[in-house]
C-alpha atoms as a PDB file:
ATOM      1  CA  UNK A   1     107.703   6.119 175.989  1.00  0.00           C
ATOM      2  CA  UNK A   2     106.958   4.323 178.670  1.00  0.00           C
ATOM      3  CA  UNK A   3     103.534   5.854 179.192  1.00  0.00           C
ATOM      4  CA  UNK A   4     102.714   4.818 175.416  1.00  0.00           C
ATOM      5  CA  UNK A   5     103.997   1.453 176.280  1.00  0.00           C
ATOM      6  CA  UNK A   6     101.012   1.030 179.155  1.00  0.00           C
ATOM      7  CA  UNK A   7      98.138   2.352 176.792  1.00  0.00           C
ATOM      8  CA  UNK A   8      98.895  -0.089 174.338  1.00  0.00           C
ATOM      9  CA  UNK A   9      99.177  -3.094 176.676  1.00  0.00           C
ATOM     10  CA  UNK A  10      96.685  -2.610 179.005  1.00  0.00           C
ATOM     11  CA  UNK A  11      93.205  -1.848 177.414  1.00  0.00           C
ATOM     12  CA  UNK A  12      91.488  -2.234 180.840  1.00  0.00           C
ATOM     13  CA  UNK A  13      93.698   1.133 181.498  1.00  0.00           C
ATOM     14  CA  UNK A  14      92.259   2.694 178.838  1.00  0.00           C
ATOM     15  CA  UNK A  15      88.628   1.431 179.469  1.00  0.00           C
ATOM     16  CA  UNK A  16      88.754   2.622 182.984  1.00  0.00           C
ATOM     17  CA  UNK A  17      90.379   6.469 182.156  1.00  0.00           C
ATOM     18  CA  UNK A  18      87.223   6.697 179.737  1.00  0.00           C
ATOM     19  CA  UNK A  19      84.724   5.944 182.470  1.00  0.00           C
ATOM     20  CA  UNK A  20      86.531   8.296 184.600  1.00  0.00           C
ATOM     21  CA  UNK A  21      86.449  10.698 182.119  1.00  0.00           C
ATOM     22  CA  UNK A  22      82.875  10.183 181.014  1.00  0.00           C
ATOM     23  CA  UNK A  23      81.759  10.038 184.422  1.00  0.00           C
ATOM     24  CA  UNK A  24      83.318  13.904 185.055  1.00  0.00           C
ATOM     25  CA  UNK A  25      81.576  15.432 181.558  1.00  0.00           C
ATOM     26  CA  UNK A  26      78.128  14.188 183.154  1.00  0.00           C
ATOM     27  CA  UNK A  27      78.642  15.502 186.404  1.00  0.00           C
ATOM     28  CA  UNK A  28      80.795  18.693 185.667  1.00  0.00           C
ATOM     29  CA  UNK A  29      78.435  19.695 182.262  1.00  0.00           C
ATOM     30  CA  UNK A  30      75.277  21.845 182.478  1.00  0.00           C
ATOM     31  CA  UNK A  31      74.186  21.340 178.772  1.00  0.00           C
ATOM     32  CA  UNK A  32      72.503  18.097 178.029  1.00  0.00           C
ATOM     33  CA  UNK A  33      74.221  17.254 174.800  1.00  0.00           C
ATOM     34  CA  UNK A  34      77.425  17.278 176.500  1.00  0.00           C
ATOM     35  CA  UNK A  35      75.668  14.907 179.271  1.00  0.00           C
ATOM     36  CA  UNK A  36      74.846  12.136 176.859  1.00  0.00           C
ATOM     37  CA  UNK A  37      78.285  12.926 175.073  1.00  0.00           C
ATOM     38  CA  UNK A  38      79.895  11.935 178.257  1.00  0.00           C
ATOM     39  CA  UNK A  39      77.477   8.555 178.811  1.00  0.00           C
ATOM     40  CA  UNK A  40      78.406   8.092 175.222  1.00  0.00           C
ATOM     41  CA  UNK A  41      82.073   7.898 176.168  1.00  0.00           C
ATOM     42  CA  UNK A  42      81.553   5.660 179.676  1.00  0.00           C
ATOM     43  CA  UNK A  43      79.604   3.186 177.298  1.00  0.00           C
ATOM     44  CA  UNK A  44      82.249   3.019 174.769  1.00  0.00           C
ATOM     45  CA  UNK A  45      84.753   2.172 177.838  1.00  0.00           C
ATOM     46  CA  UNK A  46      82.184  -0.521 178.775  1.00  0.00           C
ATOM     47  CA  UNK A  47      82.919  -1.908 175.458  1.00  0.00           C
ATOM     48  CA  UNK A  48      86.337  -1.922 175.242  1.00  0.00           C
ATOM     49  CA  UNK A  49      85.994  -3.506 178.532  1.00  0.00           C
ATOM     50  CA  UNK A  50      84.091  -6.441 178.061  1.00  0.00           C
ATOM     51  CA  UNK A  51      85.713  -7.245 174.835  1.00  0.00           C
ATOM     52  CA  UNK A  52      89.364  -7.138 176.333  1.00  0.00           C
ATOM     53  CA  UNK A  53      88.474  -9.614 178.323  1.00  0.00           C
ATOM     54  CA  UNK A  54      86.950 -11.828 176.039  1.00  0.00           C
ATOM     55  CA  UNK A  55      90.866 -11.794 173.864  1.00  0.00           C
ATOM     56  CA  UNK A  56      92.792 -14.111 174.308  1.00  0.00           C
ATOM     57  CA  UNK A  57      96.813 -13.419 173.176  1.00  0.00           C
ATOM     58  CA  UNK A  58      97.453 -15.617 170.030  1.00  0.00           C
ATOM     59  CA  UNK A  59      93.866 -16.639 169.847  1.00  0.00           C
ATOM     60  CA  UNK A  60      91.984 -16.923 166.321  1.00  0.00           C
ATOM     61  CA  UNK A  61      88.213 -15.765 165.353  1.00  0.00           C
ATOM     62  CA  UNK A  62      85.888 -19.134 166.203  1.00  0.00           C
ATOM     63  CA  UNK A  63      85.143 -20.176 162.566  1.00  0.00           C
ATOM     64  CA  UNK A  64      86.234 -23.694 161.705  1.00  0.00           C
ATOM     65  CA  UNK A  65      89.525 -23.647 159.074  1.00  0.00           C
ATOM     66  CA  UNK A  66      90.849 -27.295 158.163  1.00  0.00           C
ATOM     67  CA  UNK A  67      93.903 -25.459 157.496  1.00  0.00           C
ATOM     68  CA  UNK A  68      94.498 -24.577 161.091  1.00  0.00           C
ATOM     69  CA  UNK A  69      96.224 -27.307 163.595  1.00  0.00           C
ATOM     70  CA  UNK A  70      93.942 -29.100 165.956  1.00  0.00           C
ATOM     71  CA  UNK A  71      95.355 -27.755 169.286  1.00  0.00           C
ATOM     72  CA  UNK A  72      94.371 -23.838 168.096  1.00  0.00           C
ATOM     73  CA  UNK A  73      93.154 -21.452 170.473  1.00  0.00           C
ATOM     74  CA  UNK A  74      89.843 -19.991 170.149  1.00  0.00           C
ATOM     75  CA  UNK A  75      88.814 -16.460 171.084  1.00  0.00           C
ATOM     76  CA  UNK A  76      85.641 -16.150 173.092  1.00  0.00           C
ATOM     77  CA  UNK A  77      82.715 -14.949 170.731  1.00  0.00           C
ATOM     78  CA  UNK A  78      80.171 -14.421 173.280  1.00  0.00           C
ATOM     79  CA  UNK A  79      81.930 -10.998 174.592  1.00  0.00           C
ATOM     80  CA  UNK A  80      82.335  -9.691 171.429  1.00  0.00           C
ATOM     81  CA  UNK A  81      78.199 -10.570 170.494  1.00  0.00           C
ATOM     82  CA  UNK A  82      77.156  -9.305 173.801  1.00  0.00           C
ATOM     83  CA  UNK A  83      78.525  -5.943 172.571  1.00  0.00           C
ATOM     84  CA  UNK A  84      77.175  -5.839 169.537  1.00  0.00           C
ATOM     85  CA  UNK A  85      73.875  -5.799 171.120  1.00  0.00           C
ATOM     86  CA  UNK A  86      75.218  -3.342 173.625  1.00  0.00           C
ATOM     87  CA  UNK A  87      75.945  -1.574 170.544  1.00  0.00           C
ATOM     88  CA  UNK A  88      72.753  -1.317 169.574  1.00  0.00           C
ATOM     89  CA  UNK A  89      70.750  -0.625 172.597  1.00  0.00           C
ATOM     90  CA  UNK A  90      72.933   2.629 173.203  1.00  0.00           C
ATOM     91  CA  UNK A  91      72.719   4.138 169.836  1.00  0.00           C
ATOM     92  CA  UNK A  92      68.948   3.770 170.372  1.00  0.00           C
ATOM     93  CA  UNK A  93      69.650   5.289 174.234  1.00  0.00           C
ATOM     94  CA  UNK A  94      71.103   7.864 172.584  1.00  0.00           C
ATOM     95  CA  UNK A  95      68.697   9.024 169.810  1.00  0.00           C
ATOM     96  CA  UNK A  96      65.904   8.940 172.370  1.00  0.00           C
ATOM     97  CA  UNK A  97      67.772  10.808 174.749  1.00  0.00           C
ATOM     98  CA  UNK A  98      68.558  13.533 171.408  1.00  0.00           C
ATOM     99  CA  UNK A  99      64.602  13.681 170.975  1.00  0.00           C
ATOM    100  CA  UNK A 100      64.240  14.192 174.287  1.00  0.00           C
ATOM    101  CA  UNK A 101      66.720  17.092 174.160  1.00  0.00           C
ATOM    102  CA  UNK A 102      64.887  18.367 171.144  1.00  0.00           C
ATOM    103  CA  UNK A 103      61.878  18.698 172.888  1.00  0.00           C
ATOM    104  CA  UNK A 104      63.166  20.467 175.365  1.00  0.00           C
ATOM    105  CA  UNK A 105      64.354  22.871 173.784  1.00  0.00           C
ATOM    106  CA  UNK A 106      61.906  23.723 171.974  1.00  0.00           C
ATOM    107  CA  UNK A 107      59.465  24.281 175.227  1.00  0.00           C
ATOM    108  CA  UNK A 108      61.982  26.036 177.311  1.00  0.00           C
ATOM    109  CA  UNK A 109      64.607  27.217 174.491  1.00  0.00           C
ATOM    110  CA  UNK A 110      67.455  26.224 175.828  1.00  0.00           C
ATOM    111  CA  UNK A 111      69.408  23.022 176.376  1.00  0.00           C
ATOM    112  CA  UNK A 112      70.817  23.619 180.270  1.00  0.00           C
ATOM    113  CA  UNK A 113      69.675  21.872 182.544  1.00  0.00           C
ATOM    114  CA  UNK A 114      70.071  25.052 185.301  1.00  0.00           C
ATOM    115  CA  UNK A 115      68.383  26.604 183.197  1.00  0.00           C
ATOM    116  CA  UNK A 116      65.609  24.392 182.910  1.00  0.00           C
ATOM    117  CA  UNK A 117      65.284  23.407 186.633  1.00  0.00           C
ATOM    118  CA  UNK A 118      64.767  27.372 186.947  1.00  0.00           C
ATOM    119  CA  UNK A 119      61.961  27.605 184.355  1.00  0.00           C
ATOM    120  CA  UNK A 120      60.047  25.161 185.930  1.00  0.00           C
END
């Protein structure tokens, strides 16, 4: 329970034991699809990250309500932007990096990267 209790608090928890564990699938994995897998998983950590930090407990979306009291507290947007971009640049990271895979396997036939470094 109390394990539960500390995921659900403490996203920066979270975000750090899914770098760590993104960080081990690139440098345990031989094939390359697991590789960007694992960079796929540290990058959604970074995310997580970044947009913990820019919540704020008891804070409301930054879109003007006259129905809200003056003395409201306002999220910060520029966090959750930022990863939107972030977003972005490493689904297009990603497809390249699939192409690039693609390619290589069709010249060497397989997607290992021992193997690979031994063709060569």
């Amino acid at each position: 329970m109390e394990l539960s209790r500390l995921l659900l608090n403490y996203p920066y928890f979270i975000s750090i034991i899914l770098f760590c564990l993104g960080c081990l699938c690139i440098l345990t994995q031989h094939n390359l699809v697991k590789k960007v897998i694992g960079i796929n998983i540290m990058e959604t950590s970074i995310f997580l990250f970044f947009i913990a930090v820019g919540n704020i407990d008891g804070g409301v979306a930054p879109i003007y309500d006259p129905a809200l009291p003056a003395d409201v507290i306002y999220i910060n947007p520029l966090t959750s932007t930022l990863m939107l971009t972030g977003i972005v640049v490493s689904f297009s990271v990603t497809a390249f990096a699939l192409a690039i895979i693609v390619k290589l396997y069709q010249f060497y036939g397989t997607i290992y990267a021992q193997d690979i470094m031994r063709m060569r």
